[in-house]
Protein backbone atom coordinates (compact mmCIF):
# COMPACT_ATOMS: atom_id res chain seq x y z
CA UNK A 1 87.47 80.56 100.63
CA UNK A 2 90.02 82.98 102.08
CA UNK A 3 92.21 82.87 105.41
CA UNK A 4 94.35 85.25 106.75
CA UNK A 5 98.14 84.74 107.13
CA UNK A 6 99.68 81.10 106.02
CA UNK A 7 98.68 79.39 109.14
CA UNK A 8 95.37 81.12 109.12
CA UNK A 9 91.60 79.35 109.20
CA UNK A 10 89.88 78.62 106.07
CA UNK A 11 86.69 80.11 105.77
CA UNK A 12 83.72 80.39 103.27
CA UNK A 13 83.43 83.89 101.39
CA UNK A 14 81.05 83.24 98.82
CA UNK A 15 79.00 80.10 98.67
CA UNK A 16 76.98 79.58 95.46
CA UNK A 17 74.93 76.99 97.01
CA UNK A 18 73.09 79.88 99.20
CA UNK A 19 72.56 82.08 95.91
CA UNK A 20 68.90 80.44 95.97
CA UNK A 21 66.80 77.82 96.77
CA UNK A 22 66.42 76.07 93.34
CA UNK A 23 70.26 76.40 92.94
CA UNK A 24 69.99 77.87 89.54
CA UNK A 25 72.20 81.05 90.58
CA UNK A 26 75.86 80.71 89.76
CA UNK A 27 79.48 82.61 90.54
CA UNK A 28 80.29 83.40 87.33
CA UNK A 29 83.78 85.68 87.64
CA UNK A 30 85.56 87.08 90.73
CA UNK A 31 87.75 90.25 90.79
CA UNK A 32 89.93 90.71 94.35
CA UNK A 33 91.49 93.90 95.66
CA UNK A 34 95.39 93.90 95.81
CA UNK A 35 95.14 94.39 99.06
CA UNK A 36 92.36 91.89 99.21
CA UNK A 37 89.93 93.60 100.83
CA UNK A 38 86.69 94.04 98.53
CA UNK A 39 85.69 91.41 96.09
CA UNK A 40 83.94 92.29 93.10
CA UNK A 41 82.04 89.17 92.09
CA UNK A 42 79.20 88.20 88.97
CA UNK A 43 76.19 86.04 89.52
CA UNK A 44 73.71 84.94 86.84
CA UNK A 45 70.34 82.95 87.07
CA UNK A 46 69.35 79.65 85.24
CA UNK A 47 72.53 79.26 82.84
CA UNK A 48 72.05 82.72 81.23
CA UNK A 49 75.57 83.91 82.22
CA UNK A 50 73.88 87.82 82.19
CA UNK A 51 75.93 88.25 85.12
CA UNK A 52 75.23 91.46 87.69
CA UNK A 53 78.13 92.60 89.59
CA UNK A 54 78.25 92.79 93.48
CA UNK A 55 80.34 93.93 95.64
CA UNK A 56 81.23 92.71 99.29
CA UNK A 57 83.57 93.80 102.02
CA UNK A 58 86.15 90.41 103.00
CA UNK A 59 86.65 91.58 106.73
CA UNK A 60 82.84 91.18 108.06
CA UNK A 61 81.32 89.75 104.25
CA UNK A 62 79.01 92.92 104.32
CA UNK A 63 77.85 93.52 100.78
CA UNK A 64 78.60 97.08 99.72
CA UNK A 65 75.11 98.55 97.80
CA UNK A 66 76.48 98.66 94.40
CA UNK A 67 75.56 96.33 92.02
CA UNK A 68 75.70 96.97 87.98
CA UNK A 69 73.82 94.65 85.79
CA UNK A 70 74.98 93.56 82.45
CA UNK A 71 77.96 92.73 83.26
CA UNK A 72 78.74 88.95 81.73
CA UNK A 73 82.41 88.06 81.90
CA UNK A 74 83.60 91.17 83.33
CA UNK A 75 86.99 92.28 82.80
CA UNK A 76 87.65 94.84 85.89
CA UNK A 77 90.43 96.61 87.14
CA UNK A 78 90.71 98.05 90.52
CA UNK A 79 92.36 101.84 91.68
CA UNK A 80 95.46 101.30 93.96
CA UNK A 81 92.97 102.78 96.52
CA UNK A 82 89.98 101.16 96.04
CA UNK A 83 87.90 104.30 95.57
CA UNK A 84 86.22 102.84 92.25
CA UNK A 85 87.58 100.13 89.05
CA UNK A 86 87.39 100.29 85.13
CA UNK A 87 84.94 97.42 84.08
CA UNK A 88 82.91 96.42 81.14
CA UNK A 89 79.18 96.16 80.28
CA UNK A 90 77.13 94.82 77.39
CA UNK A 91 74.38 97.15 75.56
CA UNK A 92 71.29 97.39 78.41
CA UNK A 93 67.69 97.57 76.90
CA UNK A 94 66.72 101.18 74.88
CA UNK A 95 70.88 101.49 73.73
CA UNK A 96 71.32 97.96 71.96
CA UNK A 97 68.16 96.63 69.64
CA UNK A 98 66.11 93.53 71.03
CA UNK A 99 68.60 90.51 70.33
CA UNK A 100 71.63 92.43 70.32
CA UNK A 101 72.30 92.35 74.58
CA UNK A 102 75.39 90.56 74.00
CA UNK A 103 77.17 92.71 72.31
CA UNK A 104 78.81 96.15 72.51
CA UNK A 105 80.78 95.38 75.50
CA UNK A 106 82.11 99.06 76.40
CA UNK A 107 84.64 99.84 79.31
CA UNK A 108 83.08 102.11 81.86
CA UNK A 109 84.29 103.78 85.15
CA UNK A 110 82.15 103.53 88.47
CA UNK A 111 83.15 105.33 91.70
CA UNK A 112 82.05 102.84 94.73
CA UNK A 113 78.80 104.76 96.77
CA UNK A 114 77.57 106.22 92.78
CA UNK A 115 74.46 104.84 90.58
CA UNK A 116 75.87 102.94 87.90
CA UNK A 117 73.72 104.36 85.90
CA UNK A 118 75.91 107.61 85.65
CA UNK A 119 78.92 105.77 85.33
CA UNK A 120 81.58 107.77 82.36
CA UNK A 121 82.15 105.70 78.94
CA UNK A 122 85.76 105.09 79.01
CA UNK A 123 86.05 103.24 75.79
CA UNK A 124 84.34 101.81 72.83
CA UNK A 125 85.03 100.28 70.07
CA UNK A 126 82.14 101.44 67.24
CA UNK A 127 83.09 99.49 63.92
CA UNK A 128 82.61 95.94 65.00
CA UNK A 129 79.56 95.09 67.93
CA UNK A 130 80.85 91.15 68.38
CA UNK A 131 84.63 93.11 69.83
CA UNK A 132 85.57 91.69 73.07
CA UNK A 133 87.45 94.45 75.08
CA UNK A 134 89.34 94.09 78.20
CA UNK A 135 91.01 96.19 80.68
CA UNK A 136 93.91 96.62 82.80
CA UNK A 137 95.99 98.31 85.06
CA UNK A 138 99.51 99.31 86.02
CA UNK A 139 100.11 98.81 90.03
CA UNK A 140 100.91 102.20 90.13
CA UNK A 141 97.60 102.80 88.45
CA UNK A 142 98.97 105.25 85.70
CA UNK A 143 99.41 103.35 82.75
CA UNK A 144 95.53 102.03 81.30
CA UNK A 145 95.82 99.07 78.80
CA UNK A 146 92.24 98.45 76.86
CA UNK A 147 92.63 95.16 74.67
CA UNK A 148 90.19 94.65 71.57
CA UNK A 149 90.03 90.86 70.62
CA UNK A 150 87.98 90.96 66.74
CA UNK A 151 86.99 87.20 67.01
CA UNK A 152 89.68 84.31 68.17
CA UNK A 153 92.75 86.01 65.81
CA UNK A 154 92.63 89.58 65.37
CA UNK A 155 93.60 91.88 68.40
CA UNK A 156 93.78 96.20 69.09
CA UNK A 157 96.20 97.51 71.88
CA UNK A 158 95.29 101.14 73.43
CA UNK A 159 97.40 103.16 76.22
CA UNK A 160 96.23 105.85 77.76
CA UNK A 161 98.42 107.73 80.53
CA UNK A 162 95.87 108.46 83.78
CA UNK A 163 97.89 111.67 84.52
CA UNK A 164 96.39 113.27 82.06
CA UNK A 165 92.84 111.29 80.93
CA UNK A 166 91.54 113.86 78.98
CA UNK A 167 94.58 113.03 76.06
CA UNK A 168 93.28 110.68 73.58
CA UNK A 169 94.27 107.24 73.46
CA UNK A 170 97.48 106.14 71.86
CA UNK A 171 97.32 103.10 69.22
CA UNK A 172 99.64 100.17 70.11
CA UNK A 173 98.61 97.54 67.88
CA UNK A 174 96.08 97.78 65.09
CA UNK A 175 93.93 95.57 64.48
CA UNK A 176 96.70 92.60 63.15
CA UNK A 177 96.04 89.07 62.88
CA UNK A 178 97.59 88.14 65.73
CA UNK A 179 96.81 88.26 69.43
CA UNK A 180 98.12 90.14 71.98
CA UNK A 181 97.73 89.65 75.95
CA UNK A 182 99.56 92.96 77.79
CA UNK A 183 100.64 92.85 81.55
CA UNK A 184 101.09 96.42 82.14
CA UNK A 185 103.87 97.28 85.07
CA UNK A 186 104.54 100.18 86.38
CA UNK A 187 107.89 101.05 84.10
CA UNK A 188 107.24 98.76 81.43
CA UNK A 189 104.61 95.95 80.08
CA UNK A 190 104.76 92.33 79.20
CA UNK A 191 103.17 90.85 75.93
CA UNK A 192 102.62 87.55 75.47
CA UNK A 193 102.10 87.18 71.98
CA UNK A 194 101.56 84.80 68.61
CA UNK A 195 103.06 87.32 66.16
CA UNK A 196 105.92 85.91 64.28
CA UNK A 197 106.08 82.68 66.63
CA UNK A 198 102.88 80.59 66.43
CA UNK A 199 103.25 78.55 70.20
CA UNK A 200 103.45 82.20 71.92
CA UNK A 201 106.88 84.07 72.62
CA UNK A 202 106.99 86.94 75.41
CA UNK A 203 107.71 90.65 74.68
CA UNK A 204 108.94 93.70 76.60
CA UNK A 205 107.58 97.04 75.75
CA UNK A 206 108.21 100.53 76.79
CA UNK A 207 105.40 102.85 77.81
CA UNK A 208 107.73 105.99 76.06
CA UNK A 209 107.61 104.48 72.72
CA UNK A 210 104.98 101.57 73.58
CA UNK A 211 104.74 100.47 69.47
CA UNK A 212 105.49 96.73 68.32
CA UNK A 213 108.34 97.24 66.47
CA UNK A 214 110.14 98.94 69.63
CA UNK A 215 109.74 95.88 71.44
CA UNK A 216 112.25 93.69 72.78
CA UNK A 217 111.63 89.90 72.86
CA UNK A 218 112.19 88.48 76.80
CA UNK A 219 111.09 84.63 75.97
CA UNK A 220 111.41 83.91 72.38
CA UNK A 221 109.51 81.34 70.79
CA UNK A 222 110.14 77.49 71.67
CA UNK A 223 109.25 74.14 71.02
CA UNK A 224 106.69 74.08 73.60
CA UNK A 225 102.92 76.00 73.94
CA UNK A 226 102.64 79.01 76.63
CA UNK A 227 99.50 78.80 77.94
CA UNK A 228 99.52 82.27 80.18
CA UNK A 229 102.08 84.07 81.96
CA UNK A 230 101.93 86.17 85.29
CA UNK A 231 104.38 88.57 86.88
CA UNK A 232 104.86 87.79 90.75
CA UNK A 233 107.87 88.54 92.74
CA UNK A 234 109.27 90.56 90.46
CA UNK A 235 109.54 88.31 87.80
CA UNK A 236 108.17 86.30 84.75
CA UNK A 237 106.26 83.29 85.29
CA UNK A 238 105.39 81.38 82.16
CA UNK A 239 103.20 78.54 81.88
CA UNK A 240 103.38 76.55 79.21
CA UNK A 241 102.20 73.16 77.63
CA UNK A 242 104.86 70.78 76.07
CA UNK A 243 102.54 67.49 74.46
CA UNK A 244 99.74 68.54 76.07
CA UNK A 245 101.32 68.47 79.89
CA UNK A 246 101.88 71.92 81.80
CA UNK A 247 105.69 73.02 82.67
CA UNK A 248 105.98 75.88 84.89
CA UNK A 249 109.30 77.69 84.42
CA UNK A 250 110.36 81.47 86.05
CA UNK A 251 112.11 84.39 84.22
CA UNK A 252 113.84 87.51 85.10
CA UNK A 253 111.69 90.39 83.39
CA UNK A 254 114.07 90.66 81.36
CA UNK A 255 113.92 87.38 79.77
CA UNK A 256 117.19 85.56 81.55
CA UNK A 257 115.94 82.04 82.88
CA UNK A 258 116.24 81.72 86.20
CA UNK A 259 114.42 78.11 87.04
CA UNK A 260 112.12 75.29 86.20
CA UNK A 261 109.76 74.60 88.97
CA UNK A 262 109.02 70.51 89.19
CA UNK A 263 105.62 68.79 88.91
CA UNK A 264 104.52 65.45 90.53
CA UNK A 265 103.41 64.04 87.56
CA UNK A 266 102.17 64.66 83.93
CA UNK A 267 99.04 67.29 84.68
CA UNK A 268 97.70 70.36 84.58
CA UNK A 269 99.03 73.96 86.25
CA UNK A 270 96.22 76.79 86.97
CA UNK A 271 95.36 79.59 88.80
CA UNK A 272 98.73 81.30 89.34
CA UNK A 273 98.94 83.21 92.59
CA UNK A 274 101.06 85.76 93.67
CA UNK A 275 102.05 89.20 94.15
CA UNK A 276 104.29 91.55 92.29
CA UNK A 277 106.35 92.48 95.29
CA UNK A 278 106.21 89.66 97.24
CA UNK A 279 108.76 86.60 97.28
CA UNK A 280 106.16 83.88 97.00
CA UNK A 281 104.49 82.14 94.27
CA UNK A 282 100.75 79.72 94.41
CA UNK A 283 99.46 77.40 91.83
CA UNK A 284 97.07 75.01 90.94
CA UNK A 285 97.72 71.69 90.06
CA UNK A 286 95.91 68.27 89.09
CA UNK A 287 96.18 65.01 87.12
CA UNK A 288 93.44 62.23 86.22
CA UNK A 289 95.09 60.36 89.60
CA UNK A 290 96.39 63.19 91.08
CA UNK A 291 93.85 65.12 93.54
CA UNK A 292 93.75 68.84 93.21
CA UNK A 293 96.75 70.32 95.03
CA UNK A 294 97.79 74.54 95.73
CA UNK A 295 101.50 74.25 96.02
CA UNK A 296 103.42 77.15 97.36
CA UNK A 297 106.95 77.92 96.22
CA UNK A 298 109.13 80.52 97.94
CA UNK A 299 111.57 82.03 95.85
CA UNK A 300 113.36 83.50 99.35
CA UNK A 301 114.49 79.76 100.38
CA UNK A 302 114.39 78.28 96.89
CA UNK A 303 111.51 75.70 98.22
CA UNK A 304 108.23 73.78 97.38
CA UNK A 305 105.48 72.62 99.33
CA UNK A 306 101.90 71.96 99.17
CA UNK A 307 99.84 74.63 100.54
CA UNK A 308 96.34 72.75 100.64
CA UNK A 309 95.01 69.66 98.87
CA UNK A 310 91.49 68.56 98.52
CA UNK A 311 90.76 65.70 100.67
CA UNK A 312 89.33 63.32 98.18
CA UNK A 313 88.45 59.42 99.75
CA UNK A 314 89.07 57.94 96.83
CA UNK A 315 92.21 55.35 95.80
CA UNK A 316 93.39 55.82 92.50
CA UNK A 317 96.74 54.47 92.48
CA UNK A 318 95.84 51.44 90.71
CA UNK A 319 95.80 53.78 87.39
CA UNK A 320 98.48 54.56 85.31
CA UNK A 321 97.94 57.70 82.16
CA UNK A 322 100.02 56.83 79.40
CA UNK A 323 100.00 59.20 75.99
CA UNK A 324 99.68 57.74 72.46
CA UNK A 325 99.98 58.96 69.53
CA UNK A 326 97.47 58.19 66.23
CA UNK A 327 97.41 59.16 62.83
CA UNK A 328 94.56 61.61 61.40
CA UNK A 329 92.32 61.33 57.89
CA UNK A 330 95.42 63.65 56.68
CA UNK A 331 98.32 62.06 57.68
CA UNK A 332 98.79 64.39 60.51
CA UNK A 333 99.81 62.77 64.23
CA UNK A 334 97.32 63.48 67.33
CA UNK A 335 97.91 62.78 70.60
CA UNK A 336 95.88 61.35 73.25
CA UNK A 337 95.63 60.83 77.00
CA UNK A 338 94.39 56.78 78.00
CA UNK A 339 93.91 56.36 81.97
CA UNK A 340 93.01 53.21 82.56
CA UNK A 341 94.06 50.54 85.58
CA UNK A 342 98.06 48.49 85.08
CA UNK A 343 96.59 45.48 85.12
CA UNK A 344 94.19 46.00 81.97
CA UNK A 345 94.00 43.36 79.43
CA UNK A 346 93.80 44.59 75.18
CA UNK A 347 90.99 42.02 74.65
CA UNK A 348 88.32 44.64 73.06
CA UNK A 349 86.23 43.82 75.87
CA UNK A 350 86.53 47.60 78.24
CA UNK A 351 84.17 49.99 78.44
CA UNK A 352 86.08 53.29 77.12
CA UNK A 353 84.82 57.08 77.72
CA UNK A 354 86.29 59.20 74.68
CA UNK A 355 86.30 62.76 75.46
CA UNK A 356 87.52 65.31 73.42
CA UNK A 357 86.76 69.09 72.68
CA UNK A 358 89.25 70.79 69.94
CA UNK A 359 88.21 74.37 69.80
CA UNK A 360 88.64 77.97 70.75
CA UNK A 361 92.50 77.93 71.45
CA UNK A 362 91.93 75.37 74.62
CA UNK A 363 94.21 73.51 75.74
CA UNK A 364 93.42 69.92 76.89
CA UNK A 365 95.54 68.56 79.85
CA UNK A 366 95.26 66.19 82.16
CA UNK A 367 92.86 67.23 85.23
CA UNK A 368 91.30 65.44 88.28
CA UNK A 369 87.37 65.00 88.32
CA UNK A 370 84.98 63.01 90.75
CA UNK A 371 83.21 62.18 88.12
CA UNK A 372 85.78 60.77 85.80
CA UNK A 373 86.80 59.19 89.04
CA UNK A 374 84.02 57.20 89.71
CA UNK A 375 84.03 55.94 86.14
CA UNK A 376 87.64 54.46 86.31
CA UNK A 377 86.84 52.74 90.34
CA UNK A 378 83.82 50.85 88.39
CA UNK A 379 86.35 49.62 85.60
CA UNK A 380 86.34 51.80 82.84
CA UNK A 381 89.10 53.49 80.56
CA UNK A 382 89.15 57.42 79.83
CA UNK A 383 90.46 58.82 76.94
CA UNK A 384 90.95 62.09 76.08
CA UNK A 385 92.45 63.52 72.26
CA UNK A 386 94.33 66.55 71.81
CA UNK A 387 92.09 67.20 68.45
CA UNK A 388 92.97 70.33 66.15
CA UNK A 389 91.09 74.10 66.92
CA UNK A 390 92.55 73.29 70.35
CA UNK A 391 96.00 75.38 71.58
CA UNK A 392 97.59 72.37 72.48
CA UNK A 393 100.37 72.83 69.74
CA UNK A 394 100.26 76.57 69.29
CA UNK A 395 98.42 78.69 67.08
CA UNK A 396 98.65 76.64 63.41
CA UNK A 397 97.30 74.17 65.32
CA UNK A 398 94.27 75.84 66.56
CA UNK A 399 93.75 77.57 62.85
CA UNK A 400 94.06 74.00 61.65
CA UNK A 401 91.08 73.07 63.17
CA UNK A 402 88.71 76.13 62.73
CA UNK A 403 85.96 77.85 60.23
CA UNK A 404 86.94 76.05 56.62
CA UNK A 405 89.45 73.57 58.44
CA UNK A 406 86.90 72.57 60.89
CA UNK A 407 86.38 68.98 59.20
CA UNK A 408 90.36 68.34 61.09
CA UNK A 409 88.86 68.55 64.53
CA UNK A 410 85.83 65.65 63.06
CA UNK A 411 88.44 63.63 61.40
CA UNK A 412 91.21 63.62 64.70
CA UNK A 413 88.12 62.46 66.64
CA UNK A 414 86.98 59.65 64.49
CA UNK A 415 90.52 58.89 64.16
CA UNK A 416 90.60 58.71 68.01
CA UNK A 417 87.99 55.71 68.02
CA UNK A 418 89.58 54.02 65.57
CA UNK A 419 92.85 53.81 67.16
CA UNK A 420 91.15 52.69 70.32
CA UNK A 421 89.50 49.69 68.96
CA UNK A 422 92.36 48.68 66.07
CA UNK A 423 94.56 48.74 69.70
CA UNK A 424 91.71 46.43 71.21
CA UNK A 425 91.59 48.91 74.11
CA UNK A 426 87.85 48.75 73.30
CA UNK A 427 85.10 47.68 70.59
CA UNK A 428 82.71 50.21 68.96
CA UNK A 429 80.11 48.59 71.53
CA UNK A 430 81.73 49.41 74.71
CA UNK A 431 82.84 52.90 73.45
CA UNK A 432 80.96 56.23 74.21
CA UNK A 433 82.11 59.70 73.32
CA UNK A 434 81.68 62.68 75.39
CA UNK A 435 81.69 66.35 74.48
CA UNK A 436 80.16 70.18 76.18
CA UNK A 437 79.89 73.52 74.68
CA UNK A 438 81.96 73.44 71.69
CA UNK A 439 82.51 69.43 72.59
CA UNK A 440 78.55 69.09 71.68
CA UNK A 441 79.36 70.37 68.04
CA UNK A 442 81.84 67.51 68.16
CA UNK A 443 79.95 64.91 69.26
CA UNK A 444 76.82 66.28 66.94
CA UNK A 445 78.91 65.95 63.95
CA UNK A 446 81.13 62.57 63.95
């Protein structure tokens, strides 16, 4: 959707429903204009996630002729004036061999009314085909940042000045074990960061002598997870995750704390929203009982409010969440999420839905669903484990539960049931476990 002005009419832009008849087409990845005035968006047919790129004007939703194929997961970055962006594209048939079309993901340039086909190679990264490279911005549009993640722990850093792009590339970070996500500014750039402080501290780098050893930290390192940060109204917005939960707290950029923004309940922040000169701040938030909610805050008048909520016809407040803790094969303490109605009785005798998922540095919160919904209205319990290879408590948690450590994340879940039915929340008859994507490795093994 998109409306104009804060009292504005919603209105559709881009309805995956009318991508085709069978409704096999998705809207994989969207990439808006600052100025919000041309979306670059990725569709895919039947689950392949091969996105091609389209582009469409918002004010009349005229599509603009340029598409660009290839394209899954796009990073993209737009010029201040719209004229063209940076983006990245797998291998296409004839450059990659047969089985290799998701990999060598290059960054290329395309000028809008040109044949991507003719599009310049910005960057690539030759020694390693699986790299994942991003790229980014400054507002300004000087400064270009190209990130190289080397699987889930090992990241690159590149900066190239655009007032001169024939000079080379300047190194930033090479290749450490350690990840690195850059925000460039115009007169500086933000890292968020695992080096030296495994639950994430915040850096602040100059584009003069840009190297990691020059930088100086903003948000050191705390007892708490940051998720992802964003710079909006001139300042530093950190989300982070403190057992699991989301607390939103805002940051000069140079690191002095300036305020804690409140939550209605335990749940899950999203989607930040903003702009970097504006005085206003959006975000996404939602709990197992708690329906999907935008909330504004205005950092002008120091206030909160919700911008728009989904109107769900559903009453949930006969549920209360709770969060226990249970003790793993190893010893080591997990924590879970139980939603289930005040009222229940610890006979053994409910019907429990275990989910769980415990990979790829994702972090499991608390988050509404229709679905899950549905479940709890017809009496039944949801549980949901915070399970090692997750990001829930920073990065020795995640490596705690990957490649040769991958046995924690089976063990946390089977630990999971067990706690369930020794607490006579359930019996091994009424309890079935859930799991997608990396979740269906889970569920495969235990």
């Amino acid at each position: 959707y998109m409306q104009h002005g804060m009292n504005g009419t919603p209105q559709v832009l881009l309805d995956p429903n009318t991508f085709s008849q069978d409704g096999t087409t998705a809207l994989d990845w969207t990439h808006l204009t600052d100025d919000g005035s041309l979306v670059a968006f990725g569709k895919s047919a039947s689950g392949t996630e091969r996105s091609t790129l389209y582009l469409m004007r918002t004010s009349d939703k005229t599509m603009v002729p340029d598409t660009i194929p290839y394209t899954r997961a796009a990073s993209l970055a737009w010029l201040p004036d719209n004229s063209g962006f940076y983006y990245t594209r797998f291998g296409t048939p004839g450059e990659v061999l047969p089985g290799d079309e998701n990999y060598y993901r290059r960054v290329f340039f395309h000028k809008l009314g040109s044949d991507w086909r003719t599009d310049s190679l910005v960057y690539e990264y030759i020694p390693d085909k699986t790299a994942w490279t991003g790229v980014g911005l400054s507002p300004d549009g000087r400064w270009m940042v190209i990130s190289v993640y080397l699987g889930w722990s090992r990241s690159q850093i590149y900066l190239q000045d655009r007032t001169n792009p024939a000079a080379p590339f300047v190194t930033v970070v090479d290749d450490r074990e350690s990840t690195y996500e850059v925000t460039p500014l115009d007169d500086r750039f933000i890292v968020k960061t695992n080096d030296g402080a495994p639950r994430y501290c915040v850096k602040v780098g100059d584009y003069t002598s840009p190297q990691p050893e020059n930088w100086k930290t903003a948000i050191p390192e705390k007892d708490e997870t940051i998720g992802n940060i964003a710079v909006y109204a001139g300042r530093i917005i950190v989300n982070s995750v403190k057992n699991a939960c989301s607390r939103l707290t805002v940051y000069t950029l140079d690191g002095v704390f300036e305020r804690e923004l409140p939550t209605p309940t335990l749940g899950s922040v999203s989607e930040l929203g903003g702009e970097f000169t504006g005085h206003e701040l959006f975000f996404f938030f939602s709990s197992f009982n708690y329906f999907p909610t935008v909330f504004r805050y205005d950092f002008t008048s120091d206030s909160m409010s919700a911008f728009t909520r989904l109107d769900v016809d559903l009453d949930l407040s006969f549920l209360e969440t709770s969060q226990v803790w249970y003790t793993s094969k190893d010893g080591t303490p997990v924590s879970m999420f139980i939603v289930a109605p005040r009222e229940m009785k610890r006979d053994g005798t409910n019907p429990v839905y275990l989910d769980g998922y415990g990979g790829f540095n994702s972090i499991e919160s608390p988050y509404f669903s229709r679905k899950l919904a549905i479940w709890l209205r017809h009496g039944g319990v949801y549980a949901l484990a915070n399970l090692r290879g997750g990001a829930e408590y920073g990065e020795e948690w995640h490596r705690a539960g990957m490649l040769e450590k991958k046995q924690n994340t089976f063990d946390d879940f089977i630990a999971a049931a067990e706690y369930l039915v020794k607490e006579k929340y359930t019996s091994p008859d009424k309890l079935a476990l859930y799991g997608g994507s990396n979740g269906g490795l889970l569920i495969g093994a235990v």
